[in-house]
Protein backbone atom coordinates (compact mmCIF):
# COMPACT_ATOMS: atom_id res chain seq x y z
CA UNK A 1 115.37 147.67 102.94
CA UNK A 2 111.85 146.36 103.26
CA UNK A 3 109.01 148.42 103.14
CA UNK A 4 106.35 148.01 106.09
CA UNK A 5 102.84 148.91 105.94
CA UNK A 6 102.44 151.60 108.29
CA UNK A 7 98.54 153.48 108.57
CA UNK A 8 97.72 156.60 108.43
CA UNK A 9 96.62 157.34 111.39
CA UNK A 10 101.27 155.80 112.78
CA UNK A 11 102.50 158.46 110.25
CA UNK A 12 100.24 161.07 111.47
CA UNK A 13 101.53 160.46 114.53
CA UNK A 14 105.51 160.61 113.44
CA UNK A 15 104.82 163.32 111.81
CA UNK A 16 103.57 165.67 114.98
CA UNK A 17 106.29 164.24 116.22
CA UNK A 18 108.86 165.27 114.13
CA UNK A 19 107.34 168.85 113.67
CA UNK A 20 107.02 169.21 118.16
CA UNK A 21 109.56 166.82 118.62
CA UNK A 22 108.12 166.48 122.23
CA UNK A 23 108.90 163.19 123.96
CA UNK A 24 104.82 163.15 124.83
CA UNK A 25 104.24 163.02 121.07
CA UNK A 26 107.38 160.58 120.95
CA UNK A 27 105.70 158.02 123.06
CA UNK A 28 101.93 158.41 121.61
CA UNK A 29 103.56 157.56 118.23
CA UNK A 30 105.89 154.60 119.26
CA UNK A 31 102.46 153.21 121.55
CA UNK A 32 100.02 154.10 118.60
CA UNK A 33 102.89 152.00 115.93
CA UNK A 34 103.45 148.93 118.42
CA UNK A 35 99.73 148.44 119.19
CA UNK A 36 98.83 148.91 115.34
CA UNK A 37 102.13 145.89 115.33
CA UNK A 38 100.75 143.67 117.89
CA UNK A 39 97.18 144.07 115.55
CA UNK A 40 98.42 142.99 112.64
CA UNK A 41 100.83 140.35 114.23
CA UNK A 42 97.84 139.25 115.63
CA UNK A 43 95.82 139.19 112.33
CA UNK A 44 98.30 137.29 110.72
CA UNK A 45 98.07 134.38 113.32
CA UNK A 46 94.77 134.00 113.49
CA UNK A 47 94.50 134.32 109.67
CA UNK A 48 97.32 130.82 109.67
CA UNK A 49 96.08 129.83 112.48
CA UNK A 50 92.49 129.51 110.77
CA UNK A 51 94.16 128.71 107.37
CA UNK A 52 96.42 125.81 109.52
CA UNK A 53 93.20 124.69 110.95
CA UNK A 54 91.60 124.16 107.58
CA UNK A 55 93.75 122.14 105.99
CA UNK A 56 94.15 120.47 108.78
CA UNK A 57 90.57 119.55 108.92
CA UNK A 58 91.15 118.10 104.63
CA UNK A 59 93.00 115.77 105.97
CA UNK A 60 92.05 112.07 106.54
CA UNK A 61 91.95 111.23 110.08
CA UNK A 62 93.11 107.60 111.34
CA UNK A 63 89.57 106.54 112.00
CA UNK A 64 88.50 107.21 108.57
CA UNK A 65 91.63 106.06 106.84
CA UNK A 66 90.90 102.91 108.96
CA UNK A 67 87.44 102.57 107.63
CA UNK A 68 88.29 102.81 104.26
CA UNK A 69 91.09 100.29 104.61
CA UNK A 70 88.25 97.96 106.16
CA UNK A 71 86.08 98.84 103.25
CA UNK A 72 88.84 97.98 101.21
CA UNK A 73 89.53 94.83 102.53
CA UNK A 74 85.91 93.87 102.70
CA UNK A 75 85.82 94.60 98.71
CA UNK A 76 88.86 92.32 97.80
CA UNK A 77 87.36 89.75 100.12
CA UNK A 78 84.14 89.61 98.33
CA UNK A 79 86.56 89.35 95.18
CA UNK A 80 88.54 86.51 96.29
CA UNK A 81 85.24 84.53 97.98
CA UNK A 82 83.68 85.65 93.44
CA UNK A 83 86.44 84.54 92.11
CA UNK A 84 86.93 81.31 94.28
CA UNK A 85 83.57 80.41 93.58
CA UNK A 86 83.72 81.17 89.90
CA UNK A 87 86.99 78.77 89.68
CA UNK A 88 85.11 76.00 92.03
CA UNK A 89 82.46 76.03 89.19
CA UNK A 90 84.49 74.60 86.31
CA UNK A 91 86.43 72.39 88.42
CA UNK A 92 83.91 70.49 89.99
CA UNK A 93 82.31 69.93 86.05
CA UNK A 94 86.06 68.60 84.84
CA UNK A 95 86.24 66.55 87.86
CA UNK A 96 82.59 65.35 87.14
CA UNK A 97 83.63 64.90 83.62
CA UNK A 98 86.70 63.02 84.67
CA UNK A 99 84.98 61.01 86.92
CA UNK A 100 82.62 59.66 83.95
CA UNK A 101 85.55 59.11 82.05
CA UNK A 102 87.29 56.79 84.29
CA UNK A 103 83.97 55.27 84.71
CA UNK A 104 83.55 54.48 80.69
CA UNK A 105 87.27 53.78 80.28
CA UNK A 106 87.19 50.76 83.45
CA UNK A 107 83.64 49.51 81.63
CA UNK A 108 85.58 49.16 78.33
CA UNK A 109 88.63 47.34 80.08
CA UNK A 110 86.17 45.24 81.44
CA UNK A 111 84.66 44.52 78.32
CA UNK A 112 87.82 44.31 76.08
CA UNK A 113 88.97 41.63 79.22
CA UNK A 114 85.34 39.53 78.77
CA UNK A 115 86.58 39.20 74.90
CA UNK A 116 89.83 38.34 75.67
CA UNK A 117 88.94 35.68 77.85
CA UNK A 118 85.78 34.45 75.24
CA UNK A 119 87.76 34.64 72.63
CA UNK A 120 91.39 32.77 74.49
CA UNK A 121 88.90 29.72 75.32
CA UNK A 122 87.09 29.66 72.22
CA UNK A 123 90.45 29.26 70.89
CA UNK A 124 91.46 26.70 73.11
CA UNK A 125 88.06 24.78 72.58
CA UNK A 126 88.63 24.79 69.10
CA UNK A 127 92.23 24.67 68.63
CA UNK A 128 91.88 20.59 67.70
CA UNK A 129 89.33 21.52 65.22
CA UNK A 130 91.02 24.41 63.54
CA UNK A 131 93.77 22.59 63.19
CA UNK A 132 92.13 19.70 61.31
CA UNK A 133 90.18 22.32 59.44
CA UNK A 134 94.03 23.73 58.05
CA UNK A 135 95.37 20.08 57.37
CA UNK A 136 92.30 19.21 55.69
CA UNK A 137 92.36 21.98 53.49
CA UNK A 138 96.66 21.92 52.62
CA UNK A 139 95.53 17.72 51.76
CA UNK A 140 92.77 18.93 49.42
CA UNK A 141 95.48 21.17 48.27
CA UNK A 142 98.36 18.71 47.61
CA UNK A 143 96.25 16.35 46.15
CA UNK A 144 95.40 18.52 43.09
């Protein structure tokens, strides 16, 4: 059996009652006990109701919740457009750098094509003379 909190003022009441026993007395106690109740029923509501209410109140609401998602948002935006920029930086020097490459690498073909070409007709302009240059020196040769 649980025991209740009853005041002073409820058992001073039962206990005229039991010593008269008077249905006057009876009535005063069981009035005196339920409105003592009804006060501390009461108490305890407002008490969770105010206890309720505050943690309640600690809780986010779905405008702020909102406005830290936008803040949020706004922070890995600023992110992406840092680190976007960070990664256009180096590209745009390799592709520079690239560029100059191809540049120097089409000037060389050009050049190693000039040479080519100089040195195919010098070849064929002196292809007649070269070759009497060689049989004039294997004659000098087989004469001695």
């Amino acid at each position: 059996m649980k025991n209740y909190y009853i005041s002073e003022g409820v058992k001073a009441l039962f206990s005229i009652y039991f010593k008269d026993q008077t249905e006057e007395n009876f009535i005063k106690a069981l009035n005196e006990f339920a409105k003592e109740s009804q006060i501390n029923s009461q108490e305890i509501k407002d008490k969770s109701f105010r206890e309720f209410k505050e943690a309640i109140s600690k809780l986010p609401t779905i405008d702020l919740l909102n406005t830290r998602f936008d803040k949020l948002e706004d922070s890995v935006d600023k992110l992406e457009y840092s680190i976007g920029a960070k990664l256009d930086k180096p590209e745009d020097s390799v592709c520079a750098k690239l560029d100059k490459l191809e540049n120097k690498l089409d000037s060389f073909k050009r050049e190693v094509r000039t040479y080519v070409i100089i040195l195919a007709a010098l070849m064929f302009i002196l292809q007649p003379t070269i070759f009497d240059l060689i049989l004039s020196i294997f004659k000098s040769f087989l004469r001695q």
